[in-house]
N, C-alpha and C. Protein backbone atom coordinates (compact mmCIF):
# COMPACT_ATOMS: atom_id res chain seq x y z
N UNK A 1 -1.02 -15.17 5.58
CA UNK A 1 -1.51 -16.34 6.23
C UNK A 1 -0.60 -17.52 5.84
N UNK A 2 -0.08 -18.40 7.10
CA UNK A 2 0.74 -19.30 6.40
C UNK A 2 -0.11 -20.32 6.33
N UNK A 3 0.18 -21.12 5.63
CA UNK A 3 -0.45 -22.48 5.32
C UNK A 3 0.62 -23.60 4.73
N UNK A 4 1.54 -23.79 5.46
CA UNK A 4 2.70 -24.93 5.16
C UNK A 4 3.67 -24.45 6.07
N UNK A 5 4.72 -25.37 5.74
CA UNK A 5 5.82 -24.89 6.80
C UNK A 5 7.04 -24.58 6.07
N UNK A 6 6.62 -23.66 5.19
CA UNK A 6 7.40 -23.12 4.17
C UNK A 6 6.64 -21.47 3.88
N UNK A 7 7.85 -20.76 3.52
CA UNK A 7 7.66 -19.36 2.72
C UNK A 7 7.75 -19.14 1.77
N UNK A 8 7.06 -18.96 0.87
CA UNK A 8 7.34 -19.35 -0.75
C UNK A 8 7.03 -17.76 -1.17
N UNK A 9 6.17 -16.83 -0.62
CA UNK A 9 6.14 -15.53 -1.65
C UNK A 9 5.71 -14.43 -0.11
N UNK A 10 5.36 -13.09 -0.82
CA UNK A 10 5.22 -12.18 0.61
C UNK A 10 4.38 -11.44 -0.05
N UNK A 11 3.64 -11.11 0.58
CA UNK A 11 2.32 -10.09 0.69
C UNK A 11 3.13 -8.66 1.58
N UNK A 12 2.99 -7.46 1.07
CA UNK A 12 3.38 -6.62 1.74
C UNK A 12 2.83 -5.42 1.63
N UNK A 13 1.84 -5.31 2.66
CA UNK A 13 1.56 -3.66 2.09
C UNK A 13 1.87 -2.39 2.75
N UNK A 14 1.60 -1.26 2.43
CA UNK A 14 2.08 -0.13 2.83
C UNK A 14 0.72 1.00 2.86
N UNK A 15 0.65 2.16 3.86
CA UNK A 15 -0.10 3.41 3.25
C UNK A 15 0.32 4.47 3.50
N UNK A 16 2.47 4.46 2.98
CA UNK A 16 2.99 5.64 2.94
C UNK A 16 3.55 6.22 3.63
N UNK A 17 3.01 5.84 5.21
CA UNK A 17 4.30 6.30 6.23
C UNK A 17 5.38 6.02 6.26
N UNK A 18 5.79 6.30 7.39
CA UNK A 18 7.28 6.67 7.58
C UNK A 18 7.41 5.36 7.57
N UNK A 19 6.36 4.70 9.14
CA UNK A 19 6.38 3.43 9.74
C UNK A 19 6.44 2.32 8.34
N UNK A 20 5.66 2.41 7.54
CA UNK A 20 5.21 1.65 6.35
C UNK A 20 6.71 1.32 5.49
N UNK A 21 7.28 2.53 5.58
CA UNK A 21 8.57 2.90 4.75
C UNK A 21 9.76 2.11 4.82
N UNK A 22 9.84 1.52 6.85
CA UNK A 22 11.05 0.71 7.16
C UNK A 22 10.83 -0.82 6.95
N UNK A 23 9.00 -1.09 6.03
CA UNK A 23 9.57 -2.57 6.21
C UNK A 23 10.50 -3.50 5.43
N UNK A 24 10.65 -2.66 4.38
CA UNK A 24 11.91 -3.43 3.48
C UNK A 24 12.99 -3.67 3.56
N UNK A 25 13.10 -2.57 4.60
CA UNK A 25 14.97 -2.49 5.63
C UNK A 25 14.72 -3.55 6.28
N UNK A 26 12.89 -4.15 7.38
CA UNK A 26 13.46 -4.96 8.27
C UNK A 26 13.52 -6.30 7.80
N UNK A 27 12.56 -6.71 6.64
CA UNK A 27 12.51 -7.67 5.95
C UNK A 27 14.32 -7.75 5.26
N UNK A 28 15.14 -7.05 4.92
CA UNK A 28 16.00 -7.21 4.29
C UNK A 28 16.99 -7.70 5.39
N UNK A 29 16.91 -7.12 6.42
CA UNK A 29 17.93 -7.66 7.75
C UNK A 29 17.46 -8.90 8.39
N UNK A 30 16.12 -9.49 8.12
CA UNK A 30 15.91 -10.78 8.46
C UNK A 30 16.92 -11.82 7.93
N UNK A 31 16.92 -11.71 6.80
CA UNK A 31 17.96 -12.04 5.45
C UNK A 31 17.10 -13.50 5.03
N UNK A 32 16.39 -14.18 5.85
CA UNK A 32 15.46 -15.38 5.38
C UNK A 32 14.66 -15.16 4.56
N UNK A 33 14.48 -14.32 4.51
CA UNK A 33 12.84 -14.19 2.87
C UNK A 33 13.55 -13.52 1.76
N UNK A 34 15.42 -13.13 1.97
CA UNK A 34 15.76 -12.90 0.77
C UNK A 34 15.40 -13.53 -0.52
N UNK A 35 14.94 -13.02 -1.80
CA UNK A 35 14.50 -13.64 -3.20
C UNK A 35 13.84 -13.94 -3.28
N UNK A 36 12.48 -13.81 -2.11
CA UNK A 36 11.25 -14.75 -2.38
C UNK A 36 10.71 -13.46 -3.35
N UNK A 37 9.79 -13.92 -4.24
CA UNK A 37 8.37 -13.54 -4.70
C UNK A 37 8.12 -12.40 -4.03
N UNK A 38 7.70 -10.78 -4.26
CA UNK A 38 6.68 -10.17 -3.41
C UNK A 38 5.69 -9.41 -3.92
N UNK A 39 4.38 -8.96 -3.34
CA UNK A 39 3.69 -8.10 -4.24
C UNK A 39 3.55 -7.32 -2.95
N UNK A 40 3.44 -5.61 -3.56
CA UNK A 40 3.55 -5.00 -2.82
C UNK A 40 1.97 -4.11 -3.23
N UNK A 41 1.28 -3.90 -2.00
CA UNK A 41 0.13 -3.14 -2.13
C UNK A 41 -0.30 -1.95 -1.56
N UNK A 42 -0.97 -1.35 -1.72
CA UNK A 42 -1.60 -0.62 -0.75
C UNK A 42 -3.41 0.15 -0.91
N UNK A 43 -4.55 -0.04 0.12
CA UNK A 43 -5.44 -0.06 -0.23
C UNK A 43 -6.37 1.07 -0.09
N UNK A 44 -6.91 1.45 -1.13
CA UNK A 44 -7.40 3.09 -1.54
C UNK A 44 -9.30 2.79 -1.04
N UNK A 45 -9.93 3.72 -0.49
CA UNK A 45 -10.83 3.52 -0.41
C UNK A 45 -11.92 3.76 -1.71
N UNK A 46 -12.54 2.89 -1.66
CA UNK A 46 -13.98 2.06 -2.81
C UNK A 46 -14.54 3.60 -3.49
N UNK A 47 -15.23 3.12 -4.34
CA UNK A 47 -15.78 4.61 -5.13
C UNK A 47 -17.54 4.02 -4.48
N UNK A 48 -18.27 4.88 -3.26
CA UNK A 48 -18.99 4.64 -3.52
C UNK A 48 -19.72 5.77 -2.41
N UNK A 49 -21.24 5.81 -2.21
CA UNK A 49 -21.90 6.89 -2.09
C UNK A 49 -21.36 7.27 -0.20
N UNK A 50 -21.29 6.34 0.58
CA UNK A 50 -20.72 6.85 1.55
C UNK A 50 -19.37 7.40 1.34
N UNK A 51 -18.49 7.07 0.53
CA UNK A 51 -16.90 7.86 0.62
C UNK A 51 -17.19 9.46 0.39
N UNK A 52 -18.10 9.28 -0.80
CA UNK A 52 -18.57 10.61 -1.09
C UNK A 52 -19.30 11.79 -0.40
N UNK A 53 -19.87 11.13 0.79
CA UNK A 53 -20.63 11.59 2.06
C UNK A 53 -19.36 12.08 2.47
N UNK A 54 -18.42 11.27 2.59
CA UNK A 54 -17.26 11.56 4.07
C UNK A 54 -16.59 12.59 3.24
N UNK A 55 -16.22 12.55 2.13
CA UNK A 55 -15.25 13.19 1.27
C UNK A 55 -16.06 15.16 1.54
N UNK A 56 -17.31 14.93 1.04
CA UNK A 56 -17.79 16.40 1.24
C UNK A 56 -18.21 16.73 2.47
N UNK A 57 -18.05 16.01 3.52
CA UNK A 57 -18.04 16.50 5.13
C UNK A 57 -16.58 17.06 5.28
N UNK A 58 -15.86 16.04 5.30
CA UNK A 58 -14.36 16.36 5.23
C UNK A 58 -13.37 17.34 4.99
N UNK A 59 -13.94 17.84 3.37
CA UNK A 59 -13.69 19.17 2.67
C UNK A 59 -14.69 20.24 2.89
N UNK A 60 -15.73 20.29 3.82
CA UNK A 60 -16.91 20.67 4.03
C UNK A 60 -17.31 21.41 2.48
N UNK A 61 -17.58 20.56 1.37
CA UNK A 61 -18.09 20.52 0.05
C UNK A 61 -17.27 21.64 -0.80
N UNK A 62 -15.75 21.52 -0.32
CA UNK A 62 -14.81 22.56 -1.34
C UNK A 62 -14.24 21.75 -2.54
N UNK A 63 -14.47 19.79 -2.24
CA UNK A 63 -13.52 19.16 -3.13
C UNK A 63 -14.32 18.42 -4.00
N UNK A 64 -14.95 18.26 -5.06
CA UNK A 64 -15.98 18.13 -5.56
C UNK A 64 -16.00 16.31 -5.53
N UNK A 65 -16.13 15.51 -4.98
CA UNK A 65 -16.30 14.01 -4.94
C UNK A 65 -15.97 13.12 -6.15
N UNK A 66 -16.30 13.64 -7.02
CA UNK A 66 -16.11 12.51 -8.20
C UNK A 66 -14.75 12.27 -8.78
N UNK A 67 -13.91 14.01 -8.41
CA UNK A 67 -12.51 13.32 -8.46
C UNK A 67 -11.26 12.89 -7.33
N UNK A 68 -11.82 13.15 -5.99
CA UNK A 68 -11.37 12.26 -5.37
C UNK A 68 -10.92 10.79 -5.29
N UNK A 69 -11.95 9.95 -6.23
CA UNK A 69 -11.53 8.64 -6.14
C UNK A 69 -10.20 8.06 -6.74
N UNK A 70 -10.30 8.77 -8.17
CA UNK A 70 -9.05 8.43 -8.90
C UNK A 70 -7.64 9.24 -8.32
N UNK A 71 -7.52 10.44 -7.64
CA UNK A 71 -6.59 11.01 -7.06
C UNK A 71 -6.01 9.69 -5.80
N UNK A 72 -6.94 9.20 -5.32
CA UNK A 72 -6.73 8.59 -3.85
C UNK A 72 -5.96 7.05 -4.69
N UNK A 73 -6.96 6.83 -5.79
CA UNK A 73 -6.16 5.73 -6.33
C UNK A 73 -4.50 6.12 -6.49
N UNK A 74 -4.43 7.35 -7.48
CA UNK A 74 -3.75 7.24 -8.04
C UNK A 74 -2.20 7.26 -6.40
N UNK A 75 -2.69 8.32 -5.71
CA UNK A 75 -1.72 8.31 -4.86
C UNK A 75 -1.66 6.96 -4.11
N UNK A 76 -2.39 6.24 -4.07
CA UNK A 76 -2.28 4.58 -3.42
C UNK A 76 -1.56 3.78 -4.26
N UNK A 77 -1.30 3.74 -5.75
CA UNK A 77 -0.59 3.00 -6.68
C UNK A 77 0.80 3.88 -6.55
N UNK A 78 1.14 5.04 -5.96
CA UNK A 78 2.27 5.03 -6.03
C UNK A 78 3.27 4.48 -4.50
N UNK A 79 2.23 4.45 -3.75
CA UNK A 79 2.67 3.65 -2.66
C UNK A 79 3.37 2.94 -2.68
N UNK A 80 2.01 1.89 -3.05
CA UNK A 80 3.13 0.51 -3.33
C UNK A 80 3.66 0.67 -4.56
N UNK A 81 3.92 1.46 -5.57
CA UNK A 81 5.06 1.00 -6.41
C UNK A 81 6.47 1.74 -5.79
N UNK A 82 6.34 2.36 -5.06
CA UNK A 82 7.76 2.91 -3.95
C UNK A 82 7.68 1.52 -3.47
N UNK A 83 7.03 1.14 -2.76
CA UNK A 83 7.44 -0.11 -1.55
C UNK A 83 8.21 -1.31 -2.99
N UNK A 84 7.35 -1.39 -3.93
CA UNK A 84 8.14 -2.27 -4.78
C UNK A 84 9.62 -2.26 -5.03
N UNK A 85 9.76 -0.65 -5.06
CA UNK A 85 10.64 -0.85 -5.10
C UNK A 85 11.95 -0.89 -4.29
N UNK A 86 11.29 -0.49 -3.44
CA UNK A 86 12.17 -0.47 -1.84
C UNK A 86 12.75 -2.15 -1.88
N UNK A 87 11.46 -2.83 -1.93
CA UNK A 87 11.71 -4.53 -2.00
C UNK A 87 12.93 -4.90 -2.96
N UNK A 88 12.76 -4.55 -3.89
CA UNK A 88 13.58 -5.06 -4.90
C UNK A 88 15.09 -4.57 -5.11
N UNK A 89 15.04 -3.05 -4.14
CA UNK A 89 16.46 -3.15 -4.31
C UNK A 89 17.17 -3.91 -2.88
N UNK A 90 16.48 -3.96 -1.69
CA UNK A 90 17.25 -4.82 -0.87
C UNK A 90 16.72 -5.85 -0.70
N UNK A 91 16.38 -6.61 -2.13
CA UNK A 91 16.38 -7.86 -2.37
C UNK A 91 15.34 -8.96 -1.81
């Protein structure tokens, strides 16, 4: 969201695709937001009694729910720490 007429940092998130994968190439060929600030994210779904509904529909009750959440985290923190670093090497 901008709010000035300035760019001062970047919000960027990702969930791993391919598509997700090229935005650091296109941000880097803009060449205007070179060196700003960025945090790079990506967002894992909540630990809570509906995920757990969907999770054992899903797996039709082969994947036992309670460790789904931290798996989904964990593969969502490596997301964005790829996209981080995608950012940081083309700057």
């Amino acid at each position: 969201m901008a709010r000035g007429n300035a760019v001062s940092r970047l919000l960027v998130g990702t969930d791993g695709s391919d598509c997700a994968a090229i935005i650091a190439d296109a941000l880097a060929e803009w060449g205007s937001l070179r060196g700003l600030p960025a945090v790079a994210l990506s967002v894992a779904p909540v630990d809570s009694p509906t995920f757990k509904l969907l999770i054992s529909l899903y797996t039709l009750g082969d994947e036992p729910a309670e460790f789904q959440p931290e798996a989904l985290e964990e593969l969502h923190r490596g997301y964005a720490t790829e996209m981080a670093g995608r950012l940081t090497e083309r700057g």
